[in-house]
C-alpha atoms as a PDB file:
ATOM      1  CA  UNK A   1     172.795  18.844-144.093  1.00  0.00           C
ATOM      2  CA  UNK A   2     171.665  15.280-144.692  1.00  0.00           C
ATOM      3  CA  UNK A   3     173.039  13.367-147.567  1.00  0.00           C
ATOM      4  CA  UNK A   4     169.791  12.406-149.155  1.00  0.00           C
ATOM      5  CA  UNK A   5     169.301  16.300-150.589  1.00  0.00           C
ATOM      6  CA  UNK A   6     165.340  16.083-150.537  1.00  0.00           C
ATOM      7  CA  UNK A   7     164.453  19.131-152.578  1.00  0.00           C
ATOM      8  CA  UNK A   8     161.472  20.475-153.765  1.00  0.00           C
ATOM      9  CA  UNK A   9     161.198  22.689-157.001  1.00  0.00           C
ATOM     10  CA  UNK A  10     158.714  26.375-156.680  1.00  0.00           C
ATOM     11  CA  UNK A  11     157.892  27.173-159.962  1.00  0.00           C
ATOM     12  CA  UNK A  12     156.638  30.924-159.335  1.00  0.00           C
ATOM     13  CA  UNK A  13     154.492  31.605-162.434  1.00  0.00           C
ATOM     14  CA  UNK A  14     151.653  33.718-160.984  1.00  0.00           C
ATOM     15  CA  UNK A  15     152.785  36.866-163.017  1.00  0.00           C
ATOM     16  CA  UNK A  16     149.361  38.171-165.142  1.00  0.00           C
ATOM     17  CA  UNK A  17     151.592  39.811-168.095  1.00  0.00           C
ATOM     18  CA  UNK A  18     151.112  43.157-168.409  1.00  0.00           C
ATOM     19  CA  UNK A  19     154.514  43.702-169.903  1.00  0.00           C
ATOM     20  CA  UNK A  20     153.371  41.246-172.695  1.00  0.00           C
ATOM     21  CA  UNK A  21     150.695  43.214-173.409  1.00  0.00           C
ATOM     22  CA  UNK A  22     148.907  40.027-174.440  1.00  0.00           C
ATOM     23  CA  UNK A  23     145.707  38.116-174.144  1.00  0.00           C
ATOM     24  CA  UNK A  24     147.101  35.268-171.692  1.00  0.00           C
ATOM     25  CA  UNK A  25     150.125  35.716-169.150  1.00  0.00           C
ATOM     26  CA  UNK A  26     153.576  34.920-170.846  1.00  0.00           C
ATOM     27  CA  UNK A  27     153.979  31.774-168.850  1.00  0.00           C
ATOM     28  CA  UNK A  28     150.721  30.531-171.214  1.00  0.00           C
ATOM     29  CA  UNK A  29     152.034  31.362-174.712  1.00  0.00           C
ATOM     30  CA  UNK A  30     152.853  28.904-177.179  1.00  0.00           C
ATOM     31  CA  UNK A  31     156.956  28.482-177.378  1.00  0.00           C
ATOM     32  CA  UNK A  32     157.102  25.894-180.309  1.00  0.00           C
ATOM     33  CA  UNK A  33     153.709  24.784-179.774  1.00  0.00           C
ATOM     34  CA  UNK A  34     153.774  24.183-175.950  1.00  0.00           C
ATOM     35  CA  UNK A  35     152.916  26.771-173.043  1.00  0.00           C
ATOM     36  CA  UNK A  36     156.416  28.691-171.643  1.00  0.00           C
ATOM     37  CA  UNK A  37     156.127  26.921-168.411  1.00  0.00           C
ATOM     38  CA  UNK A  38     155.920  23.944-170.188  1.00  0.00           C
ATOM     39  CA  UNK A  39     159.444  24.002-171.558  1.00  0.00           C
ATOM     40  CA  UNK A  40     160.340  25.839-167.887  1.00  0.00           C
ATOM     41  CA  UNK A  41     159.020  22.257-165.954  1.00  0.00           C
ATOM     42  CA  UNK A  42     160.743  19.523-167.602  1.00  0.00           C
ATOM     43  CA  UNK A  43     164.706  19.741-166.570  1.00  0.00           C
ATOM     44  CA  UNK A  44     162.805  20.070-163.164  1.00  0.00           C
ATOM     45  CA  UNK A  45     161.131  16.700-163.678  1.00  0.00           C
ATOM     46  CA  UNK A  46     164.118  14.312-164.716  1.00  0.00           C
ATOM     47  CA  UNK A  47     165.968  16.159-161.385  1.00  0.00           C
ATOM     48  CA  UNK A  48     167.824  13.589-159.416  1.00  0.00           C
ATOM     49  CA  UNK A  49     167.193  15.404-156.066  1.00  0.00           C
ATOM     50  CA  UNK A  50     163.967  17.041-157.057  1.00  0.00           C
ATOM     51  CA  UNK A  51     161.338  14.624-155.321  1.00  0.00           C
ATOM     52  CA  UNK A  52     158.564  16.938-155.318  1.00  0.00           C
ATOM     53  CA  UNK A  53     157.146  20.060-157.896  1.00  0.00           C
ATOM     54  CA  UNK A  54     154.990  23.400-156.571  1.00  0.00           C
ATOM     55  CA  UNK A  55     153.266  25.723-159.281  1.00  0.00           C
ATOM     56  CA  UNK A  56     152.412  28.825-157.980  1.00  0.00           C
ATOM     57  CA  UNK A  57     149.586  30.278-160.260  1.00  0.00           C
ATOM     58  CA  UNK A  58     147.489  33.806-160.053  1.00  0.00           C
ATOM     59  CA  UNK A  59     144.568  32.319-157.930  1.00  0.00           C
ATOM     60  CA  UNK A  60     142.224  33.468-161.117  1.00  0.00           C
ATOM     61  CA  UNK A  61     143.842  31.184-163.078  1.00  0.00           C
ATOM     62  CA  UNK A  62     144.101  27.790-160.893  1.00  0.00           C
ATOM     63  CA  UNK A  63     141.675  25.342-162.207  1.00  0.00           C
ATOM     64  CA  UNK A  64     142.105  26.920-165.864  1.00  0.00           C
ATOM     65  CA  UNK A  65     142.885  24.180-169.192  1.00  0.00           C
ATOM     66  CA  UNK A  66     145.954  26.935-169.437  1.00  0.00           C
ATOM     67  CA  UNK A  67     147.832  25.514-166.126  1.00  0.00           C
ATOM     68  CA  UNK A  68     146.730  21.952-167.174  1.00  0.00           C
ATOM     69  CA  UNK A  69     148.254  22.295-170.677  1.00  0.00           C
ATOM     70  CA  UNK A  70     151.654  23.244-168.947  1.00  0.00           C
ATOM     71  CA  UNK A  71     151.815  19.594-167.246  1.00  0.00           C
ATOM     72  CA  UNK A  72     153.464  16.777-168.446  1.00  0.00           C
ATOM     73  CA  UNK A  73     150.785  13.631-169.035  1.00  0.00           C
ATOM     74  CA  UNK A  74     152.415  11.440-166.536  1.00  0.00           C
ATOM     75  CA  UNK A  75     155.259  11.878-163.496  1.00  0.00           C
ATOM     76  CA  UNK A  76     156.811  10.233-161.120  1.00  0.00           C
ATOM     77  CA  UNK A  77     156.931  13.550-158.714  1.00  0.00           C
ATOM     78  CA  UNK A  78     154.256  14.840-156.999  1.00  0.00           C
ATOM     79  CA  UNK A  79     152.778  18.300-158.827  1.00  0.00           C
ATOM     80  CA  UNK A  80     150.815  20.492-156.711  1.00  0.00           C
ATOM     81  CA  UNK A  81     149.408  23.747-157.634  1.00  0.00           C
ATOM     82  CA  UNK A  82     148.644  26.628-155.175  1.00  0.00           C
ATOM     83  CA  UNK A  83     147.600  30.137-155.568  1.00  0.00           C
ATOM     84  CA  UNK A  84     149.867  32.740-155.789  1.00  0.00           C
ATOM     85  CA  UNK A  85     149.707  36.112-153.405  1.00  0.00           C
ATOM     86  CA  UNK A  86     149.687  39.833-153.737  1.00  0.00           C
ATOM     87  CA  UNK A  87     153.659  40.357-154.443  1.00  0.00           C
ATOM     88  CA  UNK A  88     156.002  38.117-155.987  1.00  0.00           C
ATOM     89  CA  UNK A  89     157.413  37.080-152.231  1.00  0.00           C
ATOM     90  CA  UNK A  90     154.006  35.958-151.163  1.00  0.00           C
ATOM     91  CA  UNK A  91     153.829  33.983-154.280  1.00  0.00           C
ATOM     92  CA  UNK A  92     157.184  32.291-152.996  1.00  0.00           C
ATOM     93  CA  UNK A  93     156.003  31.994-149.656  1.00  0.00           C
ATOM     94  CA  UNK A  94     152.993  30.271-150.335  1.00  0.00           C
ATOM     95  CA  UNK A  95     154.824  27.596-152.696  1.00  0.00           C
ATOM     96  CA  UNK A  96     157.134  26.834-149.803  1.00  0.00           C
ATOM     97  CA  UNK A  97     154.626  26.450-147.581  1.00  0.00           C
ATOM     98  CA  UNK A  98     152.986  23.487-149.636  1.00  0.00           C
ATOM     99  CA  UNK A  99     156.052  21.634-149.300  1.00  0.00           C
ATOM    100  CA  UNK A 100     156.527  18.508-148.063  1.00  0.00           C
ATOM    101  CA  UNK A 101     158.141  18.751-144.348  1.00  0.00           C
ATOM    102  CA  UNK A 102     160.769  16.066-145.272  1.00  0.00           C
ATOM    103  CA  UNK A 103     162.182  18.532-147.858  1.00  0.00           C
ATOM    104  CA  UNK A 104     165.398  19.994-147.084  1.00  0.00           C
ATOM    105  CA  UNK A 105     166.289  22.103-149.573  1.00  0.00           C
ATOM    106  CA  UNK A 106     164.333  24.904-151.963  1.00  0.00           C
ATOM    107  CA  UNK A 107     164.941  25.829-155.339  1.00  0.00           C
ATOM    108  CA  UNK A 108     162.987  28.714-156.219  1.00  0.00           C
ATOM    109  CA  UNK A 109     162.870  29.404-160.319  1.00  0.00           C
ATOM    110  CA  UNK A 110     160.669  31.573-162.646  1.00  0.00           C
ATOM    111  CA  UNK A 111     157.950  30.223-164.378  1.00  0.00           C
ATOM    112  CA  UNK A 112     159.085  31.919-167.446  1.00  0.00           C
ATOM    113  CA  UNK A 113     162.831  31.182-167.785  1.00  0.00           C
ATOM    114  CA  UNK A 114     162.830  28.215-169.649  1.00  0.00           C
ATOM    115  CA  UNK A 115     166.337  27.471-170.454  1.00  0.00           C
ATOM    116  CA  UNK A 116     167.752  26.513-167.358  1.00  0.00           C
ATOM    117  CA  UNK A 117     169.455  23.109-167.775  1.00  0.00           C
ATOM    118  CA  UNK A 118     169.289  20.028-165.403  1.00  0.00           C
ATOM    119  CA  UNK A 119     173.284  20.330-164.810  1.00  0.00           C
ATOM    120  CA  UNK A 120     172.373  24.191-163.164  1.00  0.00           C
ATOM    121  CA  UNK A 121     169.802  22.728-161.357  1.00  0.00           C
ATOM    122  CA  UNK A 122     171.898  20.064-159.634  1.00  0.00           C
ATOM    123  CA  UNK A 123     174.899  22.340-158.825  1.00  0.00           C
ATOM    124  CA  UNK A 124     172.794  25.059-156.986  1.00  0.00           C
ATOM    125  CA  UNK A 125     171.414  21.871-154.965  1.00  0.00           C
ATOM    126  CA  UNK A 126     174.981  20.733-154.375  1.00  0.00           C
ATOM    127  CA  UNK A 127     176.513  23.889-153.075  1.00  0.00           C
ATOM    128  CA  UNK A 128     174.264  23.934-150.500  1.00  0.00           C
ATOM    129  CA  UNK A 129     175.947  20.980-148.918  1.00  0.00           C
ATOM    130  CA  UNK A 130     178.733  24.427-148.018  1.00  0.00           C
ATOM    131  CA  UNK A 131     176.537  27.494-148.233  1.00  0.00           C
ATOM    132  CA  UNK A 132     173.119  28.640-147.024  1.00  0.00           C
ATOM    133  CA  UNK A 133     171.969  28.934-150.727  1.00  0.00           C
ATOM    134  CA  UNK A 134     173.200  29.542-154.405  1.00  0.00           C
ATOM    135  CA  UNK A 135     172.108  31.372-157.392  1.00  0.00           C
ATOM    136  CA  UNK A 136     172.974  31.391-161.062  1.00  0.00           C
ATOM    137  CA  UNK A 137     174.074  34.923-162.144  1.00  0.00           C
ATOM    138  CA  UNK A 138     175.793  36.376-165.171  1.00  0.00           C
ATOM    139  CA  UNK A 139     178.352  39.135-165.055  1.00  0.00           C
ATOM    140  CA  UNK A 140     177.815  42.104-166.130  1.00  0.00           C
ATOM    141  CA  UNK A 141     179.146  43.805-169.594  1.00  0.00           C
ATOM    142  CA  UNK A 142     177.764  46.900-169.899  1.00  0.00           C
ATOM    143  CA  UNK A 143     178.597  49.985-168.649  1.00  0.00           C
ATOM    144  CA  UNK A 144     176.380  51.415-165.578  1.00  0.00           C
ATOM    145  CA  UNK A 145     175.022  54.647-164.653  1.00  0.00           C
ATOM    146  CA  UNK A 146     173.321  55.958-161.894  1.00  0.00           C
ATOM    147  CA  UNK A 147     170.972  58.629-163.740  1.00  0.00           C
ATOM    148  CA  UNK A 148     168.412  61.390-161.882  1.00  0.00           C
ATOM    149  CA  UNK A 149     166.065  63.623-163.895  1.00  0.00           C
ATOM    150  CA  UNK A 150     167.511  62.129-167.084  1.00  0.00           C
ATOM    151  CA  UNK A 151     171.218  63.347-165.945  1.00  0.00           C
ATOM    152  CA  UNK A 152     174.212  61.018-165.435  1.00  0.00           C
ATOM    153  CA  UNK A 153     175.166  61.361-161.716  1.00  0.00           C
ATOM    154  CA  UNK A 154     178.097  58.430-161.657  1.00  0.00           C
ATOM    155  CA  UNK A 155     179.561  55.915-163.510  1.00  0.00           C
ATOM    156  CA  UNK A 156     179.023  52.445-161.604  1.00  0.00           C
ATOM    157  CA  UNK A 157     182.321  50.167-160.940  1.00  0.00           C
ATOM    158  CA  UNK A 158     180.659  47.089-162.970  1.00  0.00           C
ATOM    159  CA  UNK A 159     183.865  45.214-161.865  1.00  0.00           C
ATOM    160  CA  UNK A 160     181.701  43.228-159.060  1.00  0.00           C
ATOM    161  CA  UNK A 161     178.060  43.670-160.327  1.00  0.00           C
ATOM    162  CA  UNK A 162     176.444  40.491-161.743  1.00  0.00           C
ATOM    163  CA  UNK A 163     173.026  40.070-162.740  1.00  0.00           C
ATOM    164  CA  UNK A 164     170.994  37.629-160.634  1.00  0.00           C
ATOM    165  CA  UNK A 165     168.906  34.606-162.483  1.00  0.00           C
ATOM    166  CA  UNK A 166     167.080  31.345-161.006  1.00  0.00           C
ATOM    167  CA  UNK A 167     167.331  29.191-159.635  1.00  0.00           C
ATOM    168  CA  UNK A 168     167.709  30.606-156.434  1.00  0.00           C
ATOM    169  CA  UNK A 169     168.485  27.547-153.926  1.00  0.00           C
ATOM    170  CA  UNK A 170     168.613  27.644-150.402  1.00  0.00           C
ATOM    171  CA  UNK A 171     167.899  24.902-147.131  1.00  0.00           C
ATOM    172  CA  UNK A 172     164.628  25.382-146.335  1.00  0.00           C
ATOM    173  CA  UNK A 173     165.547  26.358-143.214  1.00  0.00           C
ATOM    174  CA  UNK A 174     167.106  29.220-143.559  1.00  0.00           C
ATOM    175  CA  UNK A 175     164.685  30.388-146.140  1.00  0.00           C
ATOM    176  CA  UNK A 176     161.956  30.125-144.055  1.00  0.00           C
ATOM    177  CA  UNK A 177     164.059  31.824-141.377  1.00  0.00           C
ATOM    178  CA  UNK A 178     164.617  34.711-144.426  1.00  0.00           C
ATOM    179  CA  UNK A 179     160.799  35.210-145.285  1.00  0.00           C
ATOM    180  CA  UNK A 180     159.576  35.364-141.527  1.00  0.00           C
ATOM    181  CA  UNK A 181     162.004  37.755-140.882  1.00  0.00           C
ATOM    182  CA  UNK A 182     161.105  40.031-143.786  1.00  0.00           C
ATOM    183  CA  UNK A 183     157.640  39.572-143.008  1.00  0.00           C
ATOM    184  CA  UNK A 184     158.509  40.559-139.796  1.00  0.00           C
ATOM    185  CA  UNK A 185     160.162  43.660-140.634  1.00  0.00           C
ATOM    186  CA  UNK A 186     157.823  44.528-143.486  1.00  0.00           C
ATOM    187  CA  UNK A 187     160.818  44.296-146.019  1.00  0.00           C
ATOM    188  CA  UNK A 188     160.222  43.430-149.460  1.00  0.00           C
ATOM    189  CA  UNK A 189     162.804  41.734-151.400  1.00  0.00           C
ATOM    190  CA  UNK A 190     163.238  41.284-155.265  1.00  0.00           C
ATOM    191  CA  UNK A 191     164.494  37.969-154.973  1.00  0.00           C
ATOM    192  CA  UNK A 192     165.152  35.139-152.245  1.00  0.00           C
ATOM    193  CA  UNK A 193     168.501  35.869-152.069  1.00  0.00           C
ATOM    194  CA  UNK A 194     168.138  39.646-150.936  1.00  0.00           C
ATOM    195  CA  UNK A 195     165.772  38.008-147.794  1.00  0.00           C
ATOM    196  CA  UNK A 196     168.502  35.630-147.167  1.00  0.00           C
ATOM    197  CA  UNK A 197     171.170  38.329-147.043  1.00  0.00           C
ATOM    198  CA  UNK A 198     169.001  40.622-144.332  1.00  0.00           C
ATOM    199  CA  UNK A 199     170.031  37.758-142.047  1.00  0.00           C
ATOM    200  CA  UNK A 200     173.569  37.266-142.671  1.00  0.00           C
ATOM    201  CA  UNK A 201     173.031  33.659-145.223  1.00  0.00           C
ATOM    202  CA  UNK A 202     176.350  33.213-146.815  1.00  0.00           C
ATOM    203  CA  UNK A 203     175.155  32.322-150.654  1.00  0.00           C
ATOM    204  CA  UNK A 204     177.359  31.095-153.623  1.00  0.00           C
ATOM    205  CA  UNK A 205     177.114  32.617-157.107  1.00  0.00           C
ATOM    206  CA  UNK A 206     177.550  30.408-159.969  1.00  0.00           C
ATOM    207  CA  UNK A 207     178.285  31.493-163.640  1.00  0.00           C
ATOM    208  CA  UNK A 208     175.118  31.121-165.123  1.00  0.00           C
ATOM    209  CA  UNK A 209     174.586  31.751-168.772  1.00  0.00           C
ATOM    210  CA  UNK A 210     173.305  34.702-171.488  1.00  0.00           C
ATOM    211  CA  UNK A 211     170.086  31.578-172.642  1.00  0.00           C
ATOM    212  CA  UNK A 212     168.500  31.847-168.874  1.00  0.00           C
ATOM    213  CA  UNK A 213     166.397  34.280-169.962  1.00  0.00           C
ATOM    214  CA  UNK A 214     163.221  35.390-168.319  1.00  0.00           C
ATOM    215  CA  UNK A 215     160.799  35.819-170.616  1.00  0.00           C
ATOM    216  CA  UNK A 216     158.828  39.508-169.962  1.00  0.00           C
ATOM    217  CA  UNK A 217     157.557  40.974-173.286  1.00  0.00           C
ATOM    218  CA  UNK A 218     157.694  39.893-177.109  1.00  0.00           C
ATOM    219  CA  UNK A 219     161.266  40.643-177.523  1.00  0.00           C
ATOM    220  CA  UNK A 220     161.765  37.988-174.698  1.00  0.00           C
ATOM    221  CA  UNK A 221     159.584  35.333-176.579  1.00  0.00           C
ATOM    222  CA  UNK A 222     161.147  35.917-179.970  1.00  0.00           C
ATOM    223  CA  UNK A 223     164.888  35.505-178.871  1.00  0.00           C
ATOM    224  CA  UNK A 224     163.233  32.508-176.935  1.00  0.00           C
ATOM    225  CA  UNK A 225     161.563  31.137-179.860  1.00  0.00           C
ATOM    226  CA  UNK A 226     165.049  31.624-181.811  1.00  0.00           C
ATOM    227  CA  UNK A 227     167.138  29.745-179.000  1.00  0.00           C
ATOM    228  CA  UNK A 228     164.835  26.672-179.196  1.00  0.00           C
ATOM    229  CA  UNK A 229     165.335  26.265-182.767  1.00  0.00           C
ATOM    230  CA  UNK A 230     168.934  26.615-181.873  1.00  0.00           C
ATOM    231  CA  UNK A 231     169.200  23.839-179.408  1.00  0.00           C
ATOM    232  CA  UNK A 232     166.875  21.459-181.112  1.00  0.00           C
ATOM    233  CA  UNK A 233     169.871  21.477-183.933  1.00  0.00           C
END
């Protein structure tokens, strides 16, 4: 791994909200009077390594004022948008693919978490100096059943379960190595790091925290809206 850490950031925000059950997708809504992905961009743009940003948008929305709203006036990284495919890891695929071939290292992050801090950002990019990749996770606290037909079948040993978040960073590399593979082998993955796994990556899990949260329906936006007006304290 070179010392220079070229990274580029994939923003995946091509979701169309039907959990929201409202009239734009939940990256669009207003959090504090900007868009979600909005708030989700800017640690991304004051990134030391991050030289380079890729939106992936539904492809009905890509020339929208919606997607324009979400960027910042003026920046000194390249922005790109591209359209987004049929499943999330298409979406993923497609953002990587616009990438600069100088770039040595991906950080994959939802559109609609915007609470990740610069400092995450930075250590994900770091560890992969050791590891194939690293993702922010959270343990987790509650108690876990495996349930069939509305019947308890086992309690789950939570002891080593952890919740995955983004980023999810990896060398570009291997994660291109990960999504041929799976294309490959027609698997389908519900996040980077389960591709990366299917061929042996060794990834580091970092303590990530209860604020990363991705924003999916109105309960989402309304805990969001309450941890802005937290932070801006």
């Amino acid at each position: 791994m070179s010392t220079n850490r070229s990274a580029a950031a994939v923003i995946v925000a091509a979701g169309t909200g039907a959990r929201m059950n409202a009239s734009l997708p939940k990256q669009f809504l207003l959090l504090n009077d900007r868009p979600v992905l909005f708030h989700t961009l800017q640690p991304f743009l004051t990134a030391t390594f991050v030289n380079e940003i890729i939106v992936v948008v539904h492809p009905d929305w890509l020339n929208r004022q919606e997607v324009k709203n979400c960027l910042p006036d003026k920046s000194d990284k390249p922005i790109r948008i591209v359209p987004g495919g049929e499943r999330r890891q298409d979406s993923v695929y497609n953002g990587i693919s616009a990438t600069s071939e100088s770039v040595e290292i991906i950080i994959v992050h939802d559109g609609v978490r915007p609470f990740v801090t610069l400092k995450e950002i930075n250590e994900t990019i770091l560890m992969c100096d050791s590891f194939d990749g690293s993702i922010l996770a959270i343990p987790t606290v509650d108690t876990l059943k495996e349930v069939k037909d509305a019947t308890i079948i086992r309690t789950i040993d939570r002891s080593n379960i952890w919740q995955a978040q983004t980023p999810q960073t990896f060398r570009k590399s291997i994660l291109l190595r990960a999504f041929e593979t799976a294309f490959a082998n027609g698997f389908t993955g519900t996040d980077e790091a389960s591709l990366v796994e299917k061929i042996g990556g060794k990834i580091s899990v970092l303590n990530g925290h209860p604020e990363n949260i991705k924003i999916t329906c109105q309960y989402d936006l309304n805990i969001a809206k309450s941890i802005l007006e937290w932070r801006s304290i």
